[in-house]
Protein backbone atom coordinates (compact mmCIF):
# COMPACT_ATOMS: atom_id res chain seq x y z
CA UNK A 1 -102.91 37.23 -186.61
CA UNK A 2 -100.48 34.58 -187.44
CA UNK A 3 -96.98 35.56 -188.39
CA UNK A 4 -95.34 32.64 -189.14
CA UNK A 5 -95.51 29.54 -191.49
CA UNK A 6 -98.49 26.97 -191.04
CA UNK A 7 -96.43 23.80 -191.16
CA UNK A 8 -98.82 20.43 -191.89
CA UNK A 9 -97.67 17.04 -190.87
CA UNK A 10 -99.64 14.71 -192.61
CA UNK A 11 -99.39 10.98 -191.13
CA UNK A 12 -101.51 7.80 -193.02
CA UNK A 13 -103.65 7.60 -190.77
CA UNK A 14 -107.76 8.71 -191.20
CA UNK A 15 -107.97 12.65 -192.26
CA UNK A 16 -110.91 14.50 -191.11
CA UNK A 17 -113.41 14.75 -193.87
CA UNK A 18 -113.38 18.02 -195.58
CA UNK A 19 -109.67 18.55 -194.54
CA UNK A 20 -107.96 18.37 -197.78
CA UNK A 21 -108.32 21.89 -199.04
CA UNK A 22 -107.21 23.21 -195.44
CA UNK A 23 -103.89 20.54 -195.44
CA UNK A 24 -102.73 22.05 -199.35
CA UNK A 25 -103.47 25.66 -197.40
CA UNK A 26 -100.66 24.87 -195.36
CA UNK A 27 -97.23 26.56 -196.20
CA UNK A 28 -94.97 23.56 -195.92
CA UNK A 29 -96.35 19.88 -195.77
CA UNK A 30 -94.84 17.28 -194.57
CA UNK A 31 -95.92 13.82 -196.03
CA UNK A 32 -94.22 9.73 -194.87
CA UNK A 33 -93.11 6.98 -197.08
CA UNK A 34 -95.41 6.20 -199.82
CA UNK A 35 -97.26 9.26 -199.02
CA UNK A 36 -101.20 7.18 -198.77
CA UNK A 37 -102.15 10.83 -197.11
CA UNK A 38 -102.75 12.10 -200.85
CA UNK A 39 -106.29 12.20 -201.94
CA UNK A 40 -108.56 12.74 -198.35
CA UNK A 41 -105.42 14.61 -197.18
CA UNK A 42 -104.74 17.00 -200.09
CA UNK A 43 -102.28 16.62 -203.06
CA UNK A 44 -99.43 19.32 -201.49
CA UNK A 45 -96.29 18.01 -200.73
CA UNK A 46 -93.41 19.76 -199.71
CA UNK A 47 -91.16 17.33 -197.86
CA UNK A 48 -91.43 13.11 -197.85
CA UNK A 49 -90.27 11.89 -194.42
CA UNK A 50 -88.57 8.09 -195.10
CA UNK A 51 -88.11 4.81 -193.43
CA UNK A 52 -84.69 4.67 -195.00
CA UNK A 53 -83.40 1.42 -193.17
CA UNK A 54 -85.12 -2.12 -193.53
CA UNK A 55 -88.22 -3.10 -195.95
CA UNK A 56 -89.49 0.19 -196.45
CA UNK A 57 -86.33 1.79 -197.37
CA UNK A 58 -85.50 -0.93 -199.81
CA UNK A 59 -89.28 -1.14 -201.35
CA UNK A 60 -89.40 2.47 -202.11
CA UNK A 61 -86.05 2.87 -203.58
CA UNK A 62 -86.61 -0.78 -205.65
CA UNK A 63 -88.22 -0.28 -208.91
CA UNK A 64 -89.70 3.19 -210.00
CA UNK A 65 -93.05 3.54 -208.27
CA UNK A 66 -92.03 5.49 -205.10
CA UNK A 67 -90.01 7.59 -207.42
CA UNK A 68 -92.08 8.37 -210.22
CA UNK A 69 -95.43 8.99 -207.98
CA UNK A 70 -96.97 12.44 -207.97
CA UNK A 71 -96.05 13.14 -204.38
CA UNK A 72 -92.82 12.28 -204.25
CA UNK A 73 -91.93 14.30 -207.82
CA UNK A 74 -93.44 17.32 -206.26
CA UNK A 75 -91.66 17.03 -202.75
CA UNK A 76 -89.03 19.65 -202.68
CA UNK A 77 -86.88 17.76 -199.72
CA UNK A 78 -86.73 14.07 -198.63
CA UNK A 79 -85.91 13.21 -195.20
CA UNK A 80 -84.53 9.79 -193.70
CA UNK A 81 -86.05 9.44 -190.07
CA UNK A 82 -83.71 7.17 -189.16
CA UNK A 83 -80.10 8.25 -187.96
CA UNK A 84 -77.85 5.36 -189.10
CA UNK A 85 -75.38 5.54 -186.19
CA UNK A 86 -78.52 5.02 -184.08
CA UNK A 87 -79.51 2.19 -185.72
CA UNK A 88 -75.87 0.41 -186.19
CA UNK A 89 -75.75 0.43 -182.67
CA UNK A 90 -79.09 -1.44 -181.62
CA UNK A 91 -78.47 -3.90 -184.41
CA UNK A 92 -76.66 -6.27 -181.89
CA UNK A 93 -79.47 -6.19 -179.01
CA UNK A 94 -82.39 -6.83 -181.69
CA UNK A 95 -80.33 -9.42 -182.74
CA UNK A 96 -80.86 -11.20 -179.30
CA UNK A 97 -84.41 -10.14 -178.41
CA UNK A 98 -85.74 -9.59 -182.01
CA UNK A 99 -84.53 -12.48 -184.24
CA UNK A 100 -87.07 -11.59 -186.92
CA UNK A 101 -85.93 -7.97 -187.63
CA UNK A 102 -82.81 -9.14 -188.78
CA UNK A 103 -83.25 -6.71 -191.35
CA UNK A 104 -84.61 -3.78 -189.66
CA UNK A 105 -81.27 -1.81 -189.17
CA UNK A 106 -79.94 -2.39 -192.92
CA UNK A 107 -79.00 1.28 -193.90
CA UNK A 108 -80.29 2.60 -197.66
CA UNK A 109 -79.79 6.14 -196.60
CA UNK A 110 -77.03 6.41 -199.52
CA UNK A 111 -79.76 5.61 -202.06
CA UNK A 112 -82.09 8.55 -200.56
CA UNK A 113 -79.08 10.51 -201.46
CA UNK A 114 -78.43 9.47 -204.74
CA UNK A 115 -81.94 9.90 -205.30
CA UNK A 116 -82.19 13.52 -204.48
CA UNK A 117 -78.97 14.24 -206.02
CA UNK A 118 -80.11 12.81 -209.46
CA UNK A 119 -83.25 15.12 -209.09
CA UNK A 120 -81.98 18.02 -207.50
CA UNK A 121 -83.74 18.27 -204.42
CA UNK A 122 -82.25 18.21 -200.68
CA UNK A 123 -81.74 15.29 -198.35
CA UNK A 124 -81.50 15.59 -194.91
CA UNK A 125 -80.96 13.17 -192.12
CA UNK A 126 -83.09 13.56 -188.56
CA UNK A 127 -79.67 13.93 -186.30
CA UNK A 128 -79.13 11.16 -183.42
CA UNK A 129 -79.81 13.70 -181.11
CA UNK A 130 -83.74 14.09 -181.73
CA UNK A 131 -83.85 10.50 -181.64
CA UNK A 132 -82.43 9.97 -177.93
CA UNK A 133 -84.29 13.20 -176.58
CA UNK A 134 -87.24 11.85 -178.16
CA UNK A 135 -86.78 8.45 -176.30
CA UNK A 136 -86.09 10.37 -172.99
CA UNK A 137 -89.55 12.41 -173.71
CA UNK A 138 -91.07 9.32 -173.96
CA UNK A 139 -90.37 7.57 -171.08
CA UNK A 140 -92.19 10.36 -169.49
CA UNK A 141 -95.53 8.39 -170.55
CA UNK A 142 -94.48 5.12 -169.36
CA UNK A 143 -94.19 2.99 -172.67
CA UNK A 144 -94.20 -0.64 -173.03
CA UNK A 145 -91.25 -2.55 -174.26
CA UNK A 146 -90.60 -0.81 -178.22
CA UNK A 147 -87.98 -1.02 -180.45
CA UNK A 148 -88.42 2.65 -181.84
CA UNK A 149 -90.38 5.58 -182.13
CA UNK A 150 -92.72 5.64 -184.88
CA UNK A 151 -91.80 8.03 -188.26
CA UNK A 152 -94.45 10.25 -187.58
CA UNK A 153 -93.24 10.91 -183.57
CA UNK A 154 -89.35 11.18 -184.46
CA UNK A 155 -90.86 14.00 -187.32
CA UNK A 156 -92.80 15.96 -184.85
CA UNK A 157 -89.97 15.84 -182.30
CA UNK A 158 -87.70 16.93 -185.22
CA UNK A 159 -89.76 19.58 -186.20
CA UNK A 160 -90.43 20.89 -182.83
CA UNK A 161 -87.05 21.44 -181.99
CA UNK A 162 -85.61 23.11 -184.50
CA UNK A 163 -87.11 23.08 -188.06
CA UNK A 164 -90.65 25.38 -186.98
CA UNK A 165 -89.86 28.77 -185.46
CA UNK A 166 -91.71 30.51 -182.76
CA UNK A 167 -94.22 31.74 -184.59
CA UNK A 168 -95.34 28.83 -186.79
CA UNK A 169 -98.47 26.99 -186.56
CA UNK A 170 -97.28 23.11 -186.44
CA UNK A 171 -100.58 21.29 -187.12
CA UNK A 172 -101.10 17.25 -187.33
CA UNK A 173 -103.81 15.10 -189.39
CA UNK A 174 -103.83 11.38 -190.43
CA UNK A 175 -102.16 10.52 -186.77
CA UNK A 176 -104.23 7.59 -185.26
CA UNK A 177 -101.33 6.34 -182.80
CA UNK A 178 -102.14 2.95 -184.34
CA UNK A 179 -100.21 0.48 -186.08
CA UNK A 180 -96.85 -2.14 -186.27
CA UNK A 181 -96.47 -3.25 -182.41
CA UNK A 182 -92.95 -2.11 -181.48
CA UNK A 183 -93.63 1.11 -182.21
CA UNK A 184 -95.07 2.81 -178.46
CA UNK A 185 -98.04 4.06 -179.89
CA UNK A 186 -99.92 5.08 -176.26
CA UNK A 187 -97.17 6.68 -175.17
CA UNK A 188 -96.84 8.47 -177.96
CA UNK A 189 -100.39 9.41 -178.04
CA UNK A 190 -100.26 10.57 -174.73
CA UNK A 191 -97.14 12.24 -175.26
CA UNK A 192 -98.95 14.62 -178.49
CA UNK A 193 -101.58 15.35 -175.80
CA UNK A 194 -99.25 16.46 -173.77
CA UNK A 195 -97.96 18.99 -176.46
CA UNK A 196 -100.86 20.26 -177.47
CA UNK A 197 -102.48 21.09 -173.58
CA UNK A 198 -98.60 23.05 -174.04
CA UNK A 199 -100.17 24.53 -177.27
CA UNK A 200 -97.03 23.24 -179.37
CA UNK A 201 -98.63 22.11 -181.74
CA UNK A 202 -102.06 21.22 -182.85
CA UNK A 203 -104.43 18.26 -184.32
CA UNK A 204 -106.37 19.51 -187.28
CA UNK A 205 -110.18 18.19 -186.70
CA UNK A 206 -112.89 19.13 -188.79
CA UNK A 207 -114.00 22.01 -186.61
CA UNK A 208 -110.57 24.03 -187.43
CA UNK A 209 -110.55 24.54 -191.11
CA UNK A 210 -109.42 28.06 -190.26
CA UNK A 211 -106.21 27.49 -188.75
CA UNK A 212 -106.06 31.44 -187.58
CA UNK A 213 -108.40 31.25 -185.03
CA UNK A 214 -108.40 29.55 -181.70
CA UNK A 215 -106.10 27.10 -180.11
C-alpha cells in the first residue's frame, strides 16, 4: 500500500476518457497556463505551472480572464517555469538565430508575484539548476536543434528532483509530446519513457484508474 502523496501532472494535451474522477483523486495536481486540462481532466487544481516570460506570460497576466477563471482561483501555488537568469542569458543568441522571438525572454515573473501576493497564495520560481540538468538529461536522447524544454518537461524534472518524496506516486495525463517546434518534443518523449521503464513516474491510461495497484 501506498504511503505517500499521489501527485497528478496534468499537461493540455488528450486525457484518457474516464480519467477525470481518478486526476481530482490525486492529492496534489499540478495544472499549466490557462489550465485547458479542466473538464476531461478533472476540475482539481492545486498548483498552476506558468510561462511567465514572452506572450503567454503577458496574455495571462493582461486583463482578468486567467485570473478570475475557476482553476486558477482554486490553485493554492503558482509556479513560473522559467528561471529569469536563464532566460536573460540566451536572449543575445536567439537574437542571432531566432529573430522572431524577440520577445520570448521578456520577464513578467514580478507580475506572478504581485499576483499571488494580492491573493495570498505562494509563488515559486523552478531554480536554474533544474533547467540545465534538465538540458543535460536531454541530450541523452539526442534532440534536434530547440530553444527550450517544454513547461510540462522542466515541471516533471522539477518535481522529480525535489518537490515528490520517495514514496509518492508522480503520475502524468494530457502529455502528447506534441506541439510549438522549438520545443524537443521526441526527445522528451523518449526521455518520459525512459523514466517510467525506471518506474519514476507513471502515465495515467485508462486501464489504471486505481493508482494503488501495479506499476
Amino acid at each position: 500500500m501506498m504511503s505517500g502523496r499521489t501527485i497528478m501532472i496534468v499537461g493540455n494535451g488528450e486525457v484518457p476518457e474516464g480519467a477525470a474522477a481518478t486526476i481530482d483523486t490525486a492529492d496534489v495536481v499540478i495544472r499549466f497556463n490557462d489550465c485547458r486540462s479542466v473538464g476531461t481532466g478533472g476540475a482539481r487544481t492545486d498548483i498552476v505551472a506558468v510561462c511567465n516570460t514572452g506572450r503567454p506570460a503577458l496574455a495571462m497576466l493582461g486583463g482578468g480572464r486567467w485570473k478570475n477563471s475557476a482553476a486558477v482561483r482554486q490553485a493554492r501555488e503558482i509556479w513560473s517555469v522559467r528561471s529569469a537568469e536563464k532566460f536573460a542569458g540566451m536572449r543575445a543568441a536567439l537574437a542571432e538565430t531566432h529573430p522572431d522571438l524577440d520577445d520570448f525572454c521578456d520577464d513578467y515573473t514580478c507580475g506572478f508575484e504581485s499576483f499571488t501576493t494580492a491573493t495570498g497564495r505562494v509563488h515559486r520560481v523552478v531554480p536554474l539548476a533544474a533547467h540545465e540538468q534538465l538540458d543535460r538529461d536531454l541530450s541523452r536522447f539526442a534532440p534536434t536543434p530547440y530553444v527550450v524544454p517544454s513547461s510540462g518537461m522542466v515541471v516533471i524534472a522539477d518535481v522529480l528532483s525535489g518537490f515528490a518524496s520517495a514514496d509518492d506516486l508522480v503520475v502524468l495525463a494530457g502529455f502528447g509530446h506534441v506541439g510549438w517546434e522549438w520545443h524537443p518534443f521526441a526527445a522528451e518523449r523518449r526521455y518520459v519513457d525512459a523514466l517510467a521503464a525506471e518506474g519514476r513516474l507513471r502515465r495515467l491510461s485508462p486501464s489504471s484508474s486505481d493508482l494503488s495497484q501495479g506499476a
